[in-house]
Protein backbone atom coordinates (compact mmCIF):
# COMPACT_ATOMS: atom_id res chain seq x y z
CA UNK A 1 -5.62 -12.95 3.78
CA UNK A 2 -2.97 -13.41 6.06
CA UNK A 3 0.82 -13.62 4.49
CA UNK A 4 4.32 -13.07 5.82
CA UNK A 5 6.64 -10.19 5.18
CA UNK A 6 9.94 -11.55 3.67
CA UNK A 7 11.67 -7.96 3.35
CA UNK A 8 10.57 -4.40 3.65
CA UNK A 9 11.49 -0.52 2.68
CA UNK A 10 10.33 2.77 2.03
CA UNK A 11 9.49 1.61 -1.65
CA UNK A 12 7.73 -1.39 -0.96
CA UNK A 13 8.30 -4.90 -0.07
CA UNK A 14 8.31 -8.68 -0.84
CA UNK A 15 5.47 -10.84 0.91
CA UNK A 16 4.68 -14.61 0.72
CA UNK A 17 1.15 -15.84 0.25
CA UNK A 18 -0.55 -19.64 -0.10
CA UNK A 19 -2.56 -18.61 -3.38
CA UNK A 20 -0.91 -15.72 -5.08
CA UNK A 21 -3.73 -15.78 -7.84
CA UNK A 22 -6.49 -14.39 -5.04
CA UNK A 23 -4.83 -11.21 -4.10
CA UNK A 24 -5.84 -8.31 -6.29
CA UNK A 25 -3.67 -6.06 -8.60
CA UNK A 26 -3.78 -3.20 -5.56
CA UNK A 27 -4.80 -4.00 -1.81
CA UNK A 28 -3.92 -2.54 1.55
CA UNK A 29 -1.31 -4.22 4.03
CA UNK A 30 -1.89 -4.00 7.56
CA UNK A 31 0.61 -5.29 9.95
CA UNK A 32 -0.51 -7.73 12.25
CA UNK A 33 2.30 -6.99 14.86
CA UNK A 34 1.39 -2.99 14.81
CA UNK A 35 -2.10 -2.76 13.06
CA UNK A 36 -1.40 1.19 13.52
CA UNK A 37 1.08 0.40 10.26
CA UNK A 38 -1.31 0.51 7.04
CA UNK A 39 -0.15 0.84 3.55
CA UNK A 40 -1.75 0.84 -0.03
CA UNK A 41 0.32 -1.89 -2.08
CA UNK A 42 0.30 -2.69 -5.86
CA UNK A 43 1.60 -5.37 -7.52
CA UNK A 44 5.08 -5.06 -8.90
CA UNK A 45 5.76 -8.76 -9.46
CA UNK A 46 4.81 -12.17 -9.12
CA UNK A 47 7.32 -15.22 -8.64
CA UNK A 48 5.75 -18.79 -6.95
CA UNK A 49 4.36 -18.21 -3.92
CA UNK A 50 6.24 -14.41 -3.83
CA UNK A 51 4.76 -11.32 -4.36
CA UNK A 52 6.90 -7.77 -4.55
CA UNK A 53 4.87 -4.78 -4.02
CA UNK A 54 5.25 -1.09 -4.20
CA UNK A 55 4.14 0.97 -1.92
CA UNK A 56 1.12 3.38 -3.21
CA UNK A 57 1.06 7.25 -2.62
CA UNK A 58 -1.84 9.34 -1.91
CA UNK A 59 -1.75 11.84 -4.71
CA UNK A 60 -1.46 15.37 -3.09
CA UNK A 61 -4.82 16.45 -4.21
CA UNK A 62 -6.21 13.64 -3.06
CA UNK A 63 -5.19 14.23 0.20
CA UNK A 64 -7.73 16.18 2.42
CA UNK A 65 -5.88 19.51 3.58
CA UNK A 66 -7.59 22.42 5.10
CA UNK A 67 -9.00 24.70 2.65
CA UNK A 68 -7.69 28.66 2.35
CA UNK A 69 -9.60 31.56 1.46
CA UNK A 70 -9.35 33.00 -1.75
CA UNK A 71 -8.74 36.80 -0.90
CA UNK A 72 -9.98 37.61 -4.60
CA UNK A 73 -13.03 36.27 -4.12
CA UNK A 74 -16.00 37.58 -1.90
């Protein structure tokens, strides 16, 4: 669904849509000027046509990080 970015920070931002009812409670924006620019949105708020999002953190255990041994174990 293609919208346009009204404002933007390291929080989150404020994006216009045609049918705010279709976009889901959490999505993923992509940029189309820099598709290299991803981030995992949730709704924050809801005014007309106006949506303000926050901007979704992967959990740290979520994230995949390289394992270390466990010297106390064999």
């Amino acid at each position: 669904m293609r919208c346009t970015l009204l404002n933007l920070s390291a929080e989150g931002c404020a994006i216009e849509v045609n049918e705010p009812a279709f976009v889901p409670q959490r999505f993923r924006l992509v940029l189309a000027s820099d598709s290299s620019i991803v981030r995992d949105c949730q709704i924050a708020w809801i005014q007309q046509n106006r949506i303000g999002v926050t901007f979704v953190t992967v959990p740290q255990a979520a994230r995949h990080a390289p394992e270390t041994a466990d010297p106390t174990t064999t």
